[in-house]
PDB file of N, CA and C in Angstrom:
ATOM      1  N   UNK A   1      87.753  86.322  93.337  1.00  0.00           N
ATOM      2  CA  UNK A   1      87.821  87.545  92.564  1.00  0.00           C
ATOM      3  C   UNK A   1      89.071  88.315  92.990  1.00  0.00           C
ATOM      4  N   UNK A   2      90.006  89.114  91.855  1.00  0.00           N
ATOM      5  CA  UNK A   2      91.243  89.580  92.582  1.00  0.00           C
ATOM      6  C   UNK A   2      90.639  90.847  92.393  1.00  0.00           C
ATOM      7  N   UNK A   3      90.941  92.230  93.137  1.00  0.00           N
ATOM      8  CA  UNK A   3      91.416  93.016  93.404  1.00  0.00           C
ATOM      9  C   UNK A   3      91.318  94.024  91.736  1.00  0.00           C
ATOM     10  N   UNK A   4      92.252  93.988  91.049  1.00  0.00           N
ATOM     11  CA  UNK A   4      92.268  94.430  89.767  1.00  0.00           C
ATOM     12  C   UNK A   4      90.809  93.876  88.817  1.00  0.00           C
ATOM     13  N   UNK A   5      90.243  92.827  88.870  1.00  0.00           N
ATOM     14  CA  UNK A   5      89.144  92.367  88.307  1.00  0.00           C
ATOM     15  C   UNK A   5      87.689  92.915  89.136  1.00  0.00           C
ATOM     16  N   UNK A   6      87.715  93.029  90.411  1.00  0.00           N
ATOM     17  CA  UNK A   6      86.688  93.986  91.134  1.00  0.00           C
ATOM     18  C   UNK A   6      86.803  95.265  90.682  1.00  0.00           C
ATOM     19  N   UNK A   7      87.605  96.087  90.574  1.00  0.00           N
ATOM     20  CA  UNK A   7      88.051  97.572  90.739  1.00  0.00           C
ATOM     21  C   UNK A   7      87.409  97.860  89.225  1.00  0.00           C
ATOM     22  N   UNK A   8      87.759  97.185  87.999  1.00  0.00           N
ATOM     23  CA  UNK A   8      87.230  97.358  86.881  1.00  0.00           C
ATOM     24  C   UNK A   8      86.181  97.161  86.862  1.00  0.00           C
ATOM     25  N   UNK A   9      85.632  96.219  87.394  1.00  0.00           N
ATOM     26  CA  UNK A   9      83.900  95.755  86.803  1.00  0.00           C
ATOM     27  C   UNK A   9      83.323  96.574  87.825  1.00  0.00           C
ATOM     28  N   UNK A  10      83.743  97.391  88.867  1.00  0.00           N
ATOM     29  CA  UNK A  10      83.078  98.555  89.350  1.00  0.00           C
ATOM     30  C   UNK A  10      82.779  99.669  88.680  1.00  0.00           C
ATOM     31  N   UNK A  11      84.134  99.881  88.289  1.00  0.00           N
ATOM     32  CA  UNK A  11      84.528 101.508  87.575  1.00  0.00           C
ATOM     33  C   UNK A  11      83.491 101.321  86.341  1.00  0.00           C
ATOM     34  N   UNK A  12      83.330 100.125  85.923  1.00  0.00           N
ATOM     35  CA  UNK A  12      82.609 100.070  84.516  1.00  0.00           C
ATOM     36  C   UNK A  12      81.043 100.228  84.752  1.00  0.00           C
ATOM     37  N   UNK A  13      80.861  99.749  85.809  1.00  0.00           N
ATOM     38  CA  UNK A  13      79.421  99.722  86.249  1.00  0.00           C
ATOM     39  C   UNK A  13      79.084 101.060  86.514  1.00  0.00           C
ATOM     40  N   UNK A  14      80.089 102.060  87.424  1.00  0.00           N
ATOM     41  CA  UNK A  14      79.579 103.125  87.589  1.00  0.00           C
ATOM     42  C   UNK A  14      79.538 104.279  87.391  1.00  0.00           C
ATOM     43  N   UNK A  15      80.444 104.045  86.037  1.00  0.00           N
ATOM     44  CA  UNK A  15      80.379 105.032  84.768  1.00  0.00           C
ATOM     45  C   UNK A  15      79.459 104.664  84.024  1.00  0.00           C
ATOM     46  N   UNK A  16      78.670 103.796  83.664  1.00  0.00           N
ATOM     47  CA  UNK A  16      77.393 103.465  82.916  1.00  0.00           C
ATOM     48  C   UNK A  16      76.560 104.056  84.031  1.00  0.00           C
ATOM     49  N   UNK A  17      76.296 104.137  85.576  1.00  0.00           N
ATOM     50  CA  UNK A  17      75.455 105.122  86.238  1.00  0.00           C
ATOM     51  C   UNK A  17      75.137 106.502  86.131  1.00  0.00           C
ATOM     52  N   UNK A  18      75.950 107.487  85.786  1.00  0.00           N
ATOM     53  CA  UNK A  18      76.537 108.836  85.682  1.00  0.00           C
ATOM     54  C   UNK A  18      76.912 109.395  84.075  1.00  0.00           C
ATOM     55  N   UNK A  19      76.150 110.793  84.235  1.00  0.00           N
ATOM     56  CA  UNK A  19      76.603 110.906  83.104  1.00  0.00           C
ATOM     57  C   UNK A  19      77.552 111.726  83.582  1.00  0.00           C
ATOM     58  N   UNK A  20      78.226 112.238  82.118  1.00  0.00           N
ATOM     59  CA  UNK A  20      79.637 112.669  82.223  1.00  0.00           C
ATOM     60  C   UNK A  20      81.114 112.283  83.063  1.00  0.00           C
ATOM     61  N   UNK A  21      80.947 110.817  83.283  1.00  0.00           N
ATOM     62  CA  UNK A  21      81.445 110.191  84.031  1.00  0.00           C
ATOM     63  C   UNK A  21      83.241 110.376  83.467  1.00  0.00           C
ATOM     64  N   UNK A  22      83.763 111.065  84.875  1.00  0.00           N
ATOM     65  CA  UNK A  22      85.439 111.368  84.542  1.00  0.00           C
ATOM     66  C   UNK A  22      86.120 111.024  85.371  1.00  0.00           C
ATOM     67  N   UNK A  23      87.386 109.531  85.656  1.00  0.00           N
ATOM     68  CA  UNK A  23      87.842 109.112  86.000  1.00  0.00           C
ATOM     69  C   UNK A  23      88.808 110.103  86.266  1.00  0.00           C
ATOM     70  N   UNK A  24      89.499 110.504  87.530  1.00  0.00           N
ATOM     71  CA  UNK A  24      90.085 111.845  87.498  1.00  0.00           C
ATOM     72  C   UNK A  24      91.775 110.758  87.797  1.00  0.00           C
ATOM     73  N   UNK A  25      91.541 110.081  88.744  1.00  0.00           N
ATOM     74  CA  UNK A  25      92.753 109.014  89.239  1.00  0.00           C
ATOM     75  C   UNK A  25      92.526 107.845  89.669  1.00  0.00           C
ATOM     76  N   UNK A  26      93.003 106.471  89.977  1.00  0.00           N
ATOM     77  CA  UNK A  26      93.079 105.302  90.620  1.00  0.00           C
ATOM     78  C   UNK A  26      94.522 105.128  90.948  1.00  0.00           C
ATOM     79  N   UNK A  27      94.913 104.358  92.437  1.00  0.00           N
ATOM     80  CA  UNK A  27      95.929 104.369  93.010  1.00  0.00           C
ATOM     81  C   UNK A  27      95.871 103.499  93.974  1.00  0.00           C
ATOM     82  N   UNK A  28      96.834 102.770  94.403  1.00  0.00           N
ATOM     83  CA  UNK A  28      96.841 101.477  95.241  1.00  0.00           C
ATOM     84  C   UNK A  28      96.936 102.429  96.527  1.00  0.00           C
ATOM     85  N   UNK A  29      96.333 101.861  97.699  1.00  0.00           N
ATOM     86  CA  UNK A  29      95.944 102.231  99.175  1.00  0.00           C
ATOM     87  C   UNK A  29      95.924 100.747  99.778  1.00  0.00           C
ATOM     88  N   UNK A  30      95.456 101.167 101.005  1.00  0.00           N
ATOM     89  CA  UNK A  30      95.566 100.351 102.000  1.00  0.00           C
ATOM     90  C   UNK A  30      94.065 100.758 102.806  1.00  0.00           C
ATOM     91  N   UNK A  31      93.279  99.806 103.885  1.00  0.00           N
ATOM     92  CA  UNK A  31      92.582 100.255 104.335  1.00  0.00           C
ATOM     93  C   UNK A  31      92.591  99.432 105.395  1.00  0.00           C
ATOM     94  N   UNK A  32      92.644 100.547 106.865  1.00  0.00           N
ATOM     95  CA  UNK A  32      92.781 100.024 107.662  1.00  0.00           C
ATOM     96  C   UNK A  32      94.409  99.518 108.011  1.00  0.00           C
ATOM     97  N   UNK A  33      95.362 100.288 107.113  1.00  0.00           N
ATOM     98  CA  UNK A  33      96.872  99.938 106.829  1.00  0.00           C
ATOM     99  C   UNK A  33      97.230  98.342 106.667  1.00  0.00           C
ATOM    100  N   UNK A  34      96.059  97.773 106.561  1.00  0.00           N
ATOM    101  CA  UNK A  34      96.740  96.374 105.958  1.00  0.00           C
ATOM    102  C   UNK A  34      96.184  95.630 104.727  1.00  0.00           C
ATOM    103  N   UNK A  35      94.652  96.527 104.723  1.00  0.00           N
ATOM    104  CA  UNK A  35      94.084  94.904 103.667  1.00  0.00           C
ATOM    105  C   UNK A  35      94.603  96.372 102.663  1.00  0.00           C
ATOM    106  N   UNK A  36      95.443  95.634 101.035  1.00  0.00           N
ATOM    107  CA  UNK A  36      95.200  96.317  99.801  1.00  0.00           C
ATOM    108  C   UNK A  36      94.294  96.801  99.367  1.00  0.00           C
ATOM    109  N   UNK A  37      93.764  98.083  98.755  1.00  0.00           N
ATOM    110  CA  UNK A  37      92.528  98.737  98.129  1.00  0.00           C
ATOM    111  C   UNK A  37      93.074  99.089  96.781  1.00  0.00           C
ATOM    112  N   UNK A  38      92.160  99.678  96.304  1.00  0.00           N
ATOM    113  CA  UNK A  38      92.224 100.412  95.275  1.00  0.00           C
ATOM    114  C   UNK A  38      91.613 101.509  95.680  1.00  0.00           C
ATOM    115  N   UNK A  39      91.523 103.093  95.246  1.00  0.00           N
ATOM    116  CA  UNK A  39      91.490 104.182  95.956  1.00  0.00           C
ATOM    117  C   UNK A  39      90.844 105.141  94.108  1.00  0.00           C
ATOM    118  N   UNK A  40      89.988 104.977  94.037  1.00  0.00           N
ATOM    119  CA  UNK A  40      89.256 105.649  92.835  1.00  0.00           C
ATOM    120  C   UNK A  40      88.629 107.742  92.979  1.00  0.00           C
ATOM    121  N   UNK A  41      88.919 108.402  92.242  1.00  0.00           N
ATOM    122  CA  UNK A  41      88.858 109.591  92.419  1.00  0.00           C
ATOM    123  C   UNK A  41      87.723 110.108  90.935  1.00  0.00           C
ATOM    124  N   UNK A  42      86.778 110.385  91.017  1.00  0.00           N
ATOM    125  CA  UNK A  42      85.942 110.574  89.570  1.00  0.00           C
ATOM    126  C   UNK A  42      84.849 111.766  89.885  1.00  0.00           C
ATOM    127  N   UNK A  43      84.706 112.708  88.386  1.00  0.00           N
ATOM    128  CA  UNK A  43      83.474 113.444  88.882  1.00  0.00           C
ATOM    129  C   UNK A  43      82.463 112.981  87.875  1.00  0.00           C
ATOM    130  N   UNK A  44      81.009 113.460  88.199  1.00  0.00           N
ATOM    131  CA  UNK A  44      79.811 113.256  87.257  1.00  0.00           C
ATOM    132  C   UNK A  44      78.807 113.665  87.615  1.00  0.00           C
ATOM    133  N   UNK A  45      78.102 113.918  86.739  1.00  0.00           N
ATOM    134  CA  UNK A  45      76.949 114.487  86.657  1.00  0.00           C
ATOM    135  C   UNK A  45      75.799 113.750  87.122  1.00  0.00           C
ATOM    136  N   UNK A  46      74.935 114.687  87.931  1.00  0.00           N
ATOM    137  CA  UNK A  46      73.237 113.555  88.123  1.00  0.00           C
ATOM    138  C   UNK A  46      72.536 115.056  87.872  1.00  0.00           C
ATOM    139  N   UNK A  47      71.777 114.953  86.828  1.00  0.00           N
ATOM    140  CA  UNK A  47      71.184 115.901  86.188  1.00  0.00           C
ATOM    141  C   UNK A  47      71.666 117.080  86.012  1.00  0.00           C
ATOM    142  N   UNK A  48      71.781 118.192  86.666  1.00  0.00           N
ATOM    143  CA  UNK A  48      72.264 119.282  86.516  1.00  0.00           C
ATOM    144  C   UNK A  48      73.377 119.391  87.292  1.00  0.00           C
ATOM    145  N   UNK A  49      73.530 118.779  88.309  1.00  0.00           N
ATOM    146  CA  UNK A  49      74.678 118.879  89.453  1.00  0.00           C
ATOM    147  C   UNK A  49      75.925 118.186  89.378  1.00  0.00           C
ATOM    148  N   UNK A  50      76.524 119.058  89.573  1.00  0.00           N
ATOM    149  CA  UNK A  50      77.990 118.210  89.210  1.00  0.00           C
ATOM    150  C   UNK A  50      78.349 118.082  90.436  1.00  0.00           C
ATOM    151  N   UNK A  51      79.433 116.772  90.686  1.00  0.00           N
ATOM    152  CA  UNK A  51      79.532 115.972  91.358  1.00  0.00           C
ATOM    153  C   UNK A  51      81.069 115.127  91.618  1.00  0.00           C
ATOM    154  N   UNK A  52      81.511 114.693  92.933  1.00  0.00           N
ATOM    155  CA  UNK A  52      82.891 114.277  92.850  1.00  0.00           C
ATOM    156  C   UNK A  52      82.917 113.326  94.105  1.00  0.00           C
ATOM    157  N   UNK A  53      83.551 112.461  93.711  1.00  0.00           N
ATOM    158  CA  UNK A  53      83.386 111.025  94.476  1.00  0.00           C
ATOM    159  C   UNK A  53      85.002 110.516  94.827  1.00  0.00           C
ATOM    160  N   UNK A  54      84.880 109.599  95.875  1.00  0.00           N
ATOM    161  CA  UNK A  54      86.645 108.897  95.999  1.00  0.00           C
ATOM    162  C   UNK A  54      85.518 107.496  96.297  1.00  0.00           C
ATOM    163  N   UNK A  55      86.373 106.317  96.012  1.00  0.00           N
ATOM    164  CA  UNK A  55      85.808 105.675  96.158  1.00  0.00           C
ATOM    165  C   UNK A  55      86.766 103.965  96.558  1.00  0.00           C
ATOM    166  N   UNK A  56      86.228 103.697  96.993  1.00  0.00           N
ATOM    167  CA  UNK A  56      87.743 102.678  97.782  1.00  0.00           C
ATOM    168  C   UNK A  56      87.177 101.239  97.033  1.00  0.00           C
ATOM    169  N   UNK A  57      88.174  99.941  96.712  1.00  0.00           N
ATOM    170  CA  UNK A  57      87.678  98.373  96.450  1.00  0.00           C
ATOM    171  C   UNK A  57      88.592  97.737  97.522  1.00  0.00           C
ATOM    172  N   UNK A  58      87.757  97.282  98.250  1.00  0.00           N
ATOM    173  CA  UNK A  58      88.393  96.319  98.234  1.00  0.00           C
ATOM    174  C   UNK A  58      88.426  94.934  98.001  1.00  0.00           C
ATOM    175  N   UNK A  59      89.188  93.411  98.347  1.00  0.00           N
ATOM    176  CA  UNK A  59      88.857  92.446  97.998  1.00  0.00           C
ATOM    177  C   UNK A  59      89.742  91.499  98.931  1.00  0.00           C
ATOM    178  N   UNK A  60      88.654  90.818  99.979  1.00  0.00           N
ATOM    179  CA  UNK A  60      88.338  89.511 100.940  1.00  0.00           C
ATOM    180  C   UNK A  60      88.317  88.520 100.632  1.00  0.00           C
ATOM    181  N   UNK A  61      88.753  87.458 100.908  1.00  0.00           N
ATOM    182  CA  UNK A  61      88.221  86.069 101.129  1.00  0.00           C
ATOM    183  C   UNK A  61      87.270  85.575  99.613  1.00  0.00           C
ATOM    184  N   UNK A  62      87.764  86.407  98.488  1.00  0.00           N
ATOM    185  CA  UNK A  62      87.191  86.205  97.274  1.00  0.00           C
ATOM    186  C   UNK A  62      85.189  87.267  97.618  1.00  0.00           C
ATOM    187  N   UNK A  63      85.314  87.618  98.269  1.00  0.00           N
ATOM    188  CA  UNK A  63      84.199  89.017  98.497  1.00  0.00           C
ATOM    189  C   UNK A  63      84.708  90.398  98.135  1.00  0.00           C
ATOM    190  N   UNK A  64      83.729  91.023  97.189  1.00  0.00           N
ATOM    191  CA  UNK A  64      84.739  92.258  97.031  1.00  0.00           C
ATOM    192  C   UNK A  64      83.902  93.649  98.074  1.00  0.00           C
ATOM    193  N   UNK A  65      84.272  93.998  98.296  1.00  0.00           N
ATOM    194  CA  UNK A  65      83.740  95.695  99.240  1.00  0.00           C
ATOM    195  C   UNK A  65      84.091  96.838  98.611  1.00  0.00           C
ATOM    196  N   UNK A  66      83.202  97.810  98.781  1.00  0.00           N
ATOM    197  CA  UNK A  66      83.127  99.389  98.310  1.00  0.00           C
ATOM    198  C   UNK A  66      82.603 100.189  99.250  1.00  0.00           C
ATOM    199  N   UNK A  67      83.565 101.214  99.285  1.00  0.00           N
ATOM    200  CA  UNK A  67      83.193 102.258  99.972  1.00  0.00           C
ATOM    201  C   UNK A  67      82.978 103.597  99.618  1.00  0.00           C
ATOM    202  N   UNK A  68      82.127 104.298  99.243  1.00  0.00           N
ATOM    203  CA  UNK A  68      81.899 105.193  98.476  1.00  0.00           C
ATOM    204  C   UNK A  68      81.672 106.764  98.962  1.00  0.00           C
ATOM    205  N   UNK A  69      82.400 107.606  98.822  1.00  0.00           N
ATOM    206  CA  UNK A  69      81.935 109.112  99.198  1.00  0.00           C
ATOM    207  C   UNK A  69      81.816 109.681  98.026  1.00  0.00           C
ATOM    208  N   UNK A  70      80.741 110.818  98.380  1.00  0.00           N
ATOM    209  CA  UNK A  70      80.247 111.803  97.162  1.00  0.00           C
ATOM    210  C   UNK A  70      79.843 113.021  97.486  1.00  0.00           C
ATOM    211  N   UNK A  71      79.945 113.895  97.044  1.00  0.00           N
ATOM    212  CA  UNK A  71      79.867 115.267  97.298  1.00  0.00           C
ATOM    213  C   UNK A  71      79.803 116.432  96.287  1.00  0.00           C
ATOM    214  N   UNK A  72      78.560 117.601  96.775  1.00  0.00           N
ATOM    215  CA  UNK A  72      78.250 118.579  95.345  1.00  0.00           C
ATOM    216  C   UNK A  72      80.163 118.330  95.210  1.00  0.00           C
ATOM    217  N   UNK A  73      80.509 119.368  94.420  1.00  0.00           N
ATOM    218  CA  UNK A  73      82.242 119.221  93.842  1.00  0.00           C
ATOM    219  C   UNK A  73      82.389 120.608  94.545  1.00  0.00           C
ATOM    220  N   UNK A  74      81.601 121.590  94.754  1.00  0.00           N
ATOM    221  CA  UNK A  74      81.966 122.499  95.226  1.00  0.00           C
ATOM    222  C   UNK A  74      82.494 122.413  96.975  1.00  0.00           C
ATOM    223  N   UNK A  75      81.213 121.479  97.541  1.00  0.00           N
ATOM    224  CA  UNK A  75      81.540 121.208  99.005  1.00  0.00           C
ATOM    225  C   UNK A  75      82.306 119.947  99.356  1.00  0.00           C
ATOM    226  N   UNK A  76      82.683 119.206  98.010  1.00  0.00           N
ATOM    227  CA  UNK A  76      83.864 118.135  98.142  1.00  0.00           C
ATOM    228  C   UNK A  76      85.032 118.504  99.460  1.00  0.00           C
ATOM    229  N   UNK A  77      85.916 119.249  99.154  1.00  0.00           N
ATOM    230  CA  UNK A  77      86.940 119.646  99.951  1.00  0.00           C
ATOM    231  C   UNK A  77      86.729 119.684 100.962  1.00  0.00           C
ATOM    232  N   UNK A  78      85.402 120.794 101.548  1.00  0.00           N
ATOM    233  CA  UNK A  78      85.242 120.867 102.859  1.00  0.00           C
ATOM    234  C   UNK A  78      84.532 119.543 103.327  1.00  0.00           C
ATOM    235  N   UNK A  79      83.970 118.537 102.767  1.00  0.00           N
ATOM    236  CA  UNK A  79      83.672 117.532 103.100  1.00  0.00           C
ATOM    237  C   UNK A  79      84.295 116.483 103.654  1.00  0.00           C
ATOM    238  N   UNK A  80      85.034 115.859 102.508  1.00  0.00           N
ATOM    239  CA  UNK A  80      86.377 115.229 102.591  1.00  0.00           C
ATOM    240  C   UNK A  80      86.879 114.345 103.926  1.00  0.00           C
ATOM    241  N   UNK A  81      87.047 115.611 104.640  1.00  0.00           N
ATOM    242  CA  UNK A  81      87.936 115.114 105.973  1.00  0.00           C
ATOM    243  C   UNK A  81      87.378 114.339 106.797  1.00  0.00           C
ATOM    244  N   UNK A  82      86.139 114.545 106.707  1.00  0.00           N
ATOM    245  CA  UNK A  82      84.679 113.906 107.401  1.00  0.00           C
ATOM    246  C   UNK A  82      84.867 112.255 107.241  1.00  0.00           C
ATOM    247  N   UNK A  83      84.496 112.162 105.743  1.00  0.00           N
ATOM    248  CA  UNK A  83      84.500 111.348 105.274  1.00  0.00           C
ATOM    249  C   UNK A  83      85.651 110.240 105.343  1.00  0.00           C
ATOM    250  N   UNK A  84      87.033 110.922 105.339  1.00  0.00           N
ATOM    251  CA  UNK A  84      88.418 110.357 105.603  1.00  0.00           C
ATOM    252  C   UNK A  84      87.875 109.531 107.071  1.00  0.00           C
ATOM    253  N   UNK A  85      87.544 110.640 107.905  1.00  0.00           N
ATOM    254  CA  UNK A  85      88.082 109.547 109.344  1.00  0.00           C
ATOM    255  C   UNK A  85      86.981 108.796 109.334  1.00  0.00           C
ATOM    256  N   UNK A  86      85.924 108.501 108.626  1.00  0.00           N
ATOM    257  CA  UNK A  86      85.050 107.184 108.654  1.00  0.00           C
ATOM    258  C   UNK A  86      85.353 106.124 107.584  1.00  0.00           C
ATOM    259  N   UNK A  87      86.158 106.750 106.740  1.00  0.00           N
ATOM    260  CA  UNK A  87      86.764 105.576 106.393  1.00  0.00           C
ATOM    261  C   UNK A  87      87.422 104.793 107.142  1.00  0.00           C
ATOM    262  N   UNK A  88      88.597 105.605 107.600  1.00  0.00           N
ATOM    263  CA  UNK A  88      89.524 105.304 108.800  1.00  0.00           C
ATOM    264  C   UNK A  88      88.942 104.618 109.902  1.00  0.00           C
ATOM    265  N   UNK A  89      88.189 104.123 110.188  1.00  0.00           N
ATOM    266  CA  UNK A  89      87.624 103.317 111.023  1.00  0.00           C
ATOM    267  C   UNK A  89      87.456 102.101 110.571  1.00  0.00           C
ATOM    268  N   UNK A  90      87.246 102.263 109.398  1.00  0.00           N
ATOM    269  CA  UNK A  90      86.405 101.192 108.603  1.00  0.00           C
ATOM    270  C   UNK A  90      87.261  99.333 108.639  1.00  0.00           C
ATOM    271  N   UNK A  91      86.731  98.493 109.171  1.00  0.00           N
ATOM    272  CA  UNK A  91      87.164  97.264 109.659  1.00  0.00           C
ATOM    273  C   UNK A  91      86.681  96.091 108.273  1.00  0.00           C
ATOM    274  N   UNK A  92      87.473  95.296 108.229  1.00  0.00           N
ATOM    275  CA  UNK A  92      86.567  93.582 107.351  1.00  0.00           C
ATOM    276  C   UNK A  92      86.772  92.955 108.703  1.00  0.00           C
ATOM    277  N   UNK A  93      85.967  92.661 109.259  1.00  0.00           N
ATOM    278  CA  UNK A  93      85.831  91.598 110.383  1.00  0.00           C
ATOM    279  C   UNK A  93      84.924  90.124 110.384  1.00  0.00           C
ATOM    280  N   UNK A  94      85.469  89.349 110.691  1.00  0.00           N
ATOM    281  CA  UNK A  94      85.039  87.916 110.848  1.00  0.00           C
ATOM    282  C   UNK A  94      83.896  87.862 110.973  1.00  0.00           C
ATOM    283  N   UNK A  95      83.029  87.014 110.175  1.00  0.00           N
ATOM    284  CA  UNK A  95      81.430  87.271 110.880  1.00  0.00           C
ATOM    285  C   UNK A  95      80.839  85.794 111.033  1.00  0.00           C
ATOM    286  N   UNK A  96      80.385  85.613 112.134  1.00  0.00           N
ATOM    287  CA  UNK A  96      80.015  83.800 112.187  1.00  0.00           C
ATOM    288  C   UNK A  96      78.690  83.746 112.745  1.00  0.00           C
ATOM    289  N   UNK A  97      78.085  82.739 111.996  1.00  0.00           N
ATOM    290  CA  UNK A  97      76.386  82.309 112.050  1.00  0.00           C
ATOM    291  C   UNK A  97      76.158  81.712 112.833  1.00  0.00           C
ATOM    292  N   UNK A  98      75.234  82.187 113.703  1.00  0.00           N
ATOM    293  CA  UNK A  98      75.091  81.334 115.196  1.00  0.00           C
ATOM    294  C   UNK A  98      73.531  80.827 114.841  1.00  0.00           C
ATOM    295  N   UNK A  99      74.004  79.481 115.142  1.00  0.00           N
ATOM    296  CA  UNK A  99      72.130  78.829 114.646  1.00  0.00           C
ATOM    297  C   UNK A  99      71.797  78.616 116.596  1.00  0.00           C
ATOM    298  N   UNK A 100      70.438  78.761 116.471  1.00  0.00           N
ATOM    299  CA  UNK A 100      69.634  78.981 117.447  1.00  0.00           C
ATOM    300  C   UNK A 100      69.067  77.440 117.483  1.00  0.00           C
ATOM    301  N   UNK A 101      69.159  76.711 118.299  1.00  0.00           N
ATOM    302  CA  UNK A 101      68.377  75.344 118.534  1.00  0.00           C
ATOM    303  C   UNK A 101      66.548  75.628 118.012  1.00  0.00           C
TER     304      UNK A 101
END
């Protein structure tokens, strides 16, 4: 799966979740400064509450990953930063199956 073909069949999926679903920006990133992302910015509605999200793709070894923040839109901003440095941590690391005799 590339990268551009994850990022869409996300965005599509999770604008059919949300109503009033408003793509505000998408923009190439990095995560972790090396693997390529895609870097998604959207607000929407869940019943009465409005709502604002960033939302990261990425795409592994043909595996795709998402990372998702969300926040009322009012406490977005002050949120945010929070959210930044746990992204900023955020690793794809090797994972290997250890069979047990």
């Amino acid at each position: 799966m590339a990268l551009p073909s994850f990022t869409n069949a996300s965005i599509s999926g999770i604008s059919k979740s949300f109503e009033s679903f408003i793509l505000i920006n998408s923009s190439s990133t990095s995560v972790t400064g090396h693997e390529p992302a895609r870097q998604i910015n959207f607000t929407a509605k869940a019943g009465d509450t409005d709502l604002k999200f960033l939302g990261l793709f990425i795409v592994k070894d043909d595996k795709g990953y998402s990372i998702a923040f969300g926040s009322l839109i009012n406490s977005y901003s002050k949120d945010l930063p929070i959210a930044q440095k746990m992204i900023n941590l955020f690793q794809l690391v090797n994972m290997t199956t250890v069979r047990h005799p």
